[in-house]
C-alpha atoms as a PDB file:
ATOM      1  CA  UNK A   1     -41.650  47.878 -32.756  1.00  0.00           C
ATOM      2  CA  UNK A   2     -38.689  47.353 -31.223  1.00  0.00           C
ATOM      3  CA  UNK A   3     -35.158  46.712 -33.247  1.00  0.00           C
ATOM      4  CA  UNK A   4     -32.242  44.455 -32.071  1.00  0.00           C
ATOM      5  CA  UNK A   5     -29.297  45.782 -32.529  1.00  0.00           C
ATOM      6  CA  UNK A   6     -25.502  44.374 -33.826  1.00  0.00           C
ATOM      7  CA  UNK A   7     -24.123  44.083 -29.970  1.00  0.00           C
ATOM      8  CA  UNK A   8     -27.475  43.618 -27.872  1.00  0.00           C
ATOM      9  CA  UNK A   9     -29.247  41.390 -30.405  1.00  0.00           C
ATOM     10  CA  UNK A  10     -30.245  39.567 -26.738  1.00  0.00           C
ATOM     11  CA  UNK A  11     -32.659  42.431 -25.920  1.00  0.00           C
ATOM     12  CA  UNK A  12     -35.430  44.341 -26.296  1.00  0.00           C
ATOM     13  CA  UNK A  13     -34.231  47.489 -25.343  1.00  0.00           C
ATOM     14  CA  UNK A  14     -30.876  48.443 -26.899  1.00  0.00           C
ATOM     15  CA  UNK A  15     -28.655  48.312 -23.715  1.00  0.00           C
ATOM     16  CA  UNK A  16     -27.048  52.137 -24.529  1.00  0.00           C
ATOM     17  CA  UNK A  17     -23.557  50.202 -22.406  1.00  0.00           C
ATOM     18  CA  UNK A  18     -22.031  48.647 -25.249  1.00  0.00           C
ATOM     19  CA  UNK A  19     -19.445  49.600 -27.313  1.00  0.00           C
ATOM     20  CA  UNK A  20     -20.427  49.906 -30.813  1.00  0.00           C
ATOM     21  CA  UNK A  21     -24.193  49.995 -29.878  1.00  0.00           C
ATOM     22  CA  UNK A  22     -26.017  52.056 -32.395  1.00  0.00           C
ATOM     23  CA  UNK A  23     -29.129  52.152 -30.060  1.00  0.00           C
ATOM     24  CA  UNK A  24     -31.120  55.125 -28.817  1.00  0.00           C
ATOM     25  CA  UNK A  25     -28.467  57.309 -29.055  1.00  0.00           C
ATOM     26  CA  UNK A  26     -28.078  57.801 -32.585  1.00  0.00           C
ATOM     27  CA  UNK A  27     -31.067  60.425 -33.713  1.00  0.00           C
ATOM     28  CA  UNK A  28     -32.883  58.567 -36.018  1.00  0.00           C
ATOM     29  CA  UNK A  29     -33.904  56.195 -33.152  1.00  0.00           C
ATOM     30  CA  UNK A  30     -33.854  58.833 -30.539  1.00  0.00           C
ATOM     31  CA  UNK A  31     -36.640  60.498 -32.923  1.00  0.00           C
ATOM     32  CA  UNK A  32     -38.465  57.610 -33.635  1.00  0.00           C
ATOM     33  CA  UNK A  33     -38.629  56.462 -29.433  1.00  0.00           C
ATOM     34  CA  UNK A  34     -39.873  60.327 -29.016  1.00  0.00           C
ATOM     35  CA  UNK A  35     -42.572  59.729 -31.483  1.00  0.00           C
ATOM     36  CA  UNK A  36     -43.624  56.626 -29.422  1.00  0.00           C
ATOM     37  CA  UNK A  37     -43.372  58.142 -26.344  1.00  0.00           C
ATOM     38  CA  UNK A  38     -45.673  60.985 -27.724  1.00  0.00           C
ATOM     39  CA  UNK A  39     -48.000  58.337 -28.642  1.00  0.00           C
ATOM     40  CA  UNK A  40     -47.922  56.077 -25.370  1.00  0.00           C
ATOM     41  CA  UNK A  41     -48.756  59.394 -23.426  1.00  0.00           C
ATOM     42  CA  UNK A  42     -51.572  60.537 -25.850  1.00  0.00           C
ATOM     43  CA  UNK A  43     -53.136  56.886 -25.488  1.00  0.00           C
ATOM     44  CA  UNK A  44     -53.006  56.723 -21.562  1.00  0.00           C
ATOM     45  CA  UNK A  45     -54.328  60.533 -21.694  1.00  0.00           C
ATOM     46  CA  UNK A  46     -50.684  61.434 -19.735  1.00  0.00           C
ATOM     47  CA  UNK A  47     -49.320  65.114 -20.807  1.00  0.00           C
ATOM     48  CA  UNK A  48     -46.075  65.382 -21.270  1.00  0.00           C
ATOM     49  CA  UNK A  49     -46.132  68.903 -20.596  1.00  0.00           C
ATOM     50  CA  UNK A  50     -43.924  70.271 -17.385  1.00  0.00           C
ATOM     51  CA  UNK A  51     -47.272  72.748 -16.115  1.00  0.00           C
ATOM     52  CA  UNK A  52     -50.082  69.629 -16.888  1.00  0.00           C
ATOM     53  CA  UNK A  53     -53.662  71.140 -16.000  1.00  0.00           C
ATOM     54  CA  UNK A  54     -54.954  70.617 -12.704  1.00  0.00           C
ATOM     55  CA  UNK A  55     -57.352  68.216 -11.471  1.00  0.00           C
ATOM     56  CA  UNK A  56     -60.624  69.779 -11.594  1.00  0.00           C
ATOM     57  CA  UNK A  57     -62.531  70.423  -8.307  1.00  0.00           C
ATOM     58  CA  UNK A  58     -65.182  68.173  -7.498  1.00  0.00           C
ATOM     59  CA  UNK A  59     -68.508  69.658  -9.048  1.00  0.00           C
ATOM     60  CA  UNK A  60     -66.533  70.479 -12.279  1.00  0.00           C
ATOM     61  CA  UNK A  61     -65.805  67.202 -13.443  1.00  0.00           C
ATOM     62  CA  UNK A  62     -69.819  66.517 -14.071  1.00  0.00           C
ATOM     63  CA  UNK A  63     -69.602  62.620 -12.985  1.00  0.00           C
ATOM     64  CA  UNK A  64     -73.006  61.094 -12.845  1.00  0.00           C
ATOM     65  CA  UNK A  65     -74.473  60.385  -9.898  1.00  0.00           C
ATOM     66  CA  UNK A  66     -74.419  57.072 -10.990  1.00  0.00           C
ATOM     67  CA  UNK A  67     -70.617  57.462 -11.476  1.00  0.00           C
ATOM     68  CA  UNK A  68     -70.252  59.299  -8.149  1.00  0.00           C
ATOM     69  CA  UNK A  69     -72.242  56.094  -6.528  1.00  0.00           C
ATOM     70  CA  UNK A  70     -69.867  53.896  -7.948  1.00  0.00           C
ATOM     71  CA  UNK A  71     -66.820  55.960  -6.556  1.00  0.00           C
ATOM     72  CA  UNK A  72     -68.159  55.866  -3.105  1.00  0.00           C
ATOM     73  CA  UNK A  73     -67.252  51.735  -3.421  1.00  0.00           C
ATOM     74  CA  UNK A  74     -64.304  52.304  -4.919  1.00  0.00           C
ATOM     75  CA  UNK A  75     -63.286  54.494  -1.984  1.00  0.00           C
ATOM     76  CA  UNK A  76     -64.501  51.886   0.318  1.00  0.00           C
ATOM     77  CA  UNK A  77     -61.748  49.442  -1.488  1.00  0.00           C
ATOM     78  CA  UNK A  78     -64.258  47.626  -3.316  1.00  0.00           C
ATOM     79  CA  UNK A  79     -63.584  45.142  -6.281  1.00  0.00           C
ATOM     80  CA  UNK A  80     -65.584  45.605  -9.373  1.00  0.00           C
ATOM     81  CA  UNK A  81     -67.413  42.067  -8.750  1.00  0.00           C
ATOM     82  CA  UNK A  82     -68.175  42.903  -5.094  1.00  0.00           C
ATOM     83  CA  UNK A  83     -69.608  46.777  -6.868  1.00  0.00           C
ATOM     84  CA  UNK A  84     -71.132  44.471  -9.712  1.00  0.00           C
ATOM     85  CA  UNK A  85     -73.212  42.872  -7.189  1.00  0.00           C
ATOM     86  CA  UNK A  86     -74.203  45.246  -4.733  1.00  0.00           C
ATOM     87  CA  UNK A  87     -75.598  47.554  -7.351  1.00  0.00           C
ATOM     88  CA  UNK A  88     -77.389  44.826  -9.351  1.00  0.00           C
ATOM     89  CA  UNK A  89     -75.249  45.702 -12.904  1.00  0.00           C
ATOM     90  CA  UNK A  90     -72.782  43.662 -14.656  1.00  0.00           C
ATOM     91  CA  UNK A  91     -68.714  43.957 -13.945  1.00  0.00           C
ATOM     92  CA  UNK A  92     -68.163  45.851 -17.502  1.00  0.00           C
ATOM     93  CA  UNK A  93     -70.307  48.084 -16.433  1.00  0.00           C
ATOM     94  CA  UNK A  94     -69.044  49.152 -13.212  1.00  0.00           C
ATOM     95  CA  UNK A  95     -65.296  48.717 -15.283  1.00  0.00           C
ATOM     96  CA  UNK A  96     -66.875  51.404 -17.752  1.00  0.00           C
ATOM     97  CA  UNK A  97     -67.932  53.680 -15.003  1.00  0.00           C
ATOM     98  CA  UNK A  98     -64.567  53.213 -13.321  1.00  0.00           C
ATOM     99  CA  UNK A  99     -62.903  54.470 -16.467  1.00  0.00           C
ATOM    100  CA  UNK A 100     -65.034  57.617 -17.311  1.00  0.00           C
ATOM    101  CA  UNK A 101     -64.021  58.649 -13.727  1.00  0.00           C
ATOM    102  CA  UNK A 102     -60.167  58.027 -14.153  1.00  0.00           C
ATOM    103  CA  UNK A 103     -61.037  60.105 -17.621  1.00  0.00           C
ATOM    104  CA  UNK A 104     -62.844  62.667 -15.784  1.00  0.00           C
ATOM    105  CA  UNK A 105     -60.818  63.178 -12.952  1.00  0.00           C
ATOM    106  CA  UNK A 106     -57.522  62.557 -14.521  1.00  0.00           C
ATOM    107  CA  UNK A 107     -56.558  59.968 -11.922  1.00  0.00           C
ATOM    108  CA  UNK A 108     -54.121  57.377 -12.894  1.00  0.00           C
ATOM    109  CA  UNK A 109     -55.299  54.178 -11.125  1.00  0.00           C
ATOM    110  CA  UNK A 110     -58.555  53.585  -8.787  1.00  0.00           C
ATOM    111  CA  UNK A 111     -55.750  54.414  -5.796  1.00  0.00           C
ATOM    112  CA  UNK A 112     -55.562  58.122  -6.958  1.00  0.00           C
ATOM    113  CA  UNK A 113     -59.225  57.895  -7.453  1.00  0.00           C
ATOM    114  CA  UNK A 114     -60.014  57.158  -3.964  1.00  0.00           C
ATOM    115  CA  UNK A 115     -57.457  59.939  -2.919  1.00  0.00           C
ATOM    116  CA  UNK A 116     -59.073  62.538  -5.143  1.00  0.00           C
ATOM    117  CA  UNK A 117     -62.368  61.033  -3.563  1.00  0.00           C
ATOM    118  CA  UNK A 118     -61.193  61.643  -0.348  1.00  0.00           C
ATOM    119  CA  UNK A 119     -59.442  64.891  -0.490  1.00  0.00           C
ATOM    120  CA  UNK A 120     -63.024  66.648  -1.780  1.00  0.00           C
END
């Protein structure tokens, strides 16, 4: 994915510095990174957009109550093998739970999780 270029053949990212360097600034590259870009964001479900939609409230992001069980550990600073066991289900599980919330609430990481928790 990643070229080396003439005068930073040492990296992975073209190092934009050098003279000569024919790295992200030229537009076919510049094109090419903005296509991955667009792609990395669409993956991790990040919008690129400068007005992204709000969370949603609470009651409108339909979690299960299963789900919403689950988030009161993760709140709590649980780790999925400590929620694993206290709810008699496997660690996958509780990871697939974990990320139909993030989904759902449009949280980054269980931290903003447990801060959206918290602030409802």
């Amino acid at each position: 994915m990643w070229t080396r270029h003439r005068r930073c053949a040492s990296s992975r990212i073209c190092c934009t510095n050098s003279p000569g360097c024919r790295g992200p600034r030229s537009p076919s590259n510049a094109r090419s990174s903005t296509l991955v870009i667009t792609a990395l964001a669409r993956s991790a479900r990040v919008s690129l957009d400068a007005a992204a939609a709000p969370v949603p409230a609470y009651g409108e992001t339909g979690l299960t109550s299963r789900e919403s069980e689950v988030l009161g550990y993760v709140v709590t600073g649980r780790t999925n093998a400590e929620i694993a066991a206290e709810l008699v289900l496997s660690e996958k599980t509780i990871s697939v739970h974990i990320s139909n919330m993030l989904r759902k609430t449009g949280a980054a990481n269980r931290i903003e999780l447990a801060r959206w928790a918290r602030s409802r």
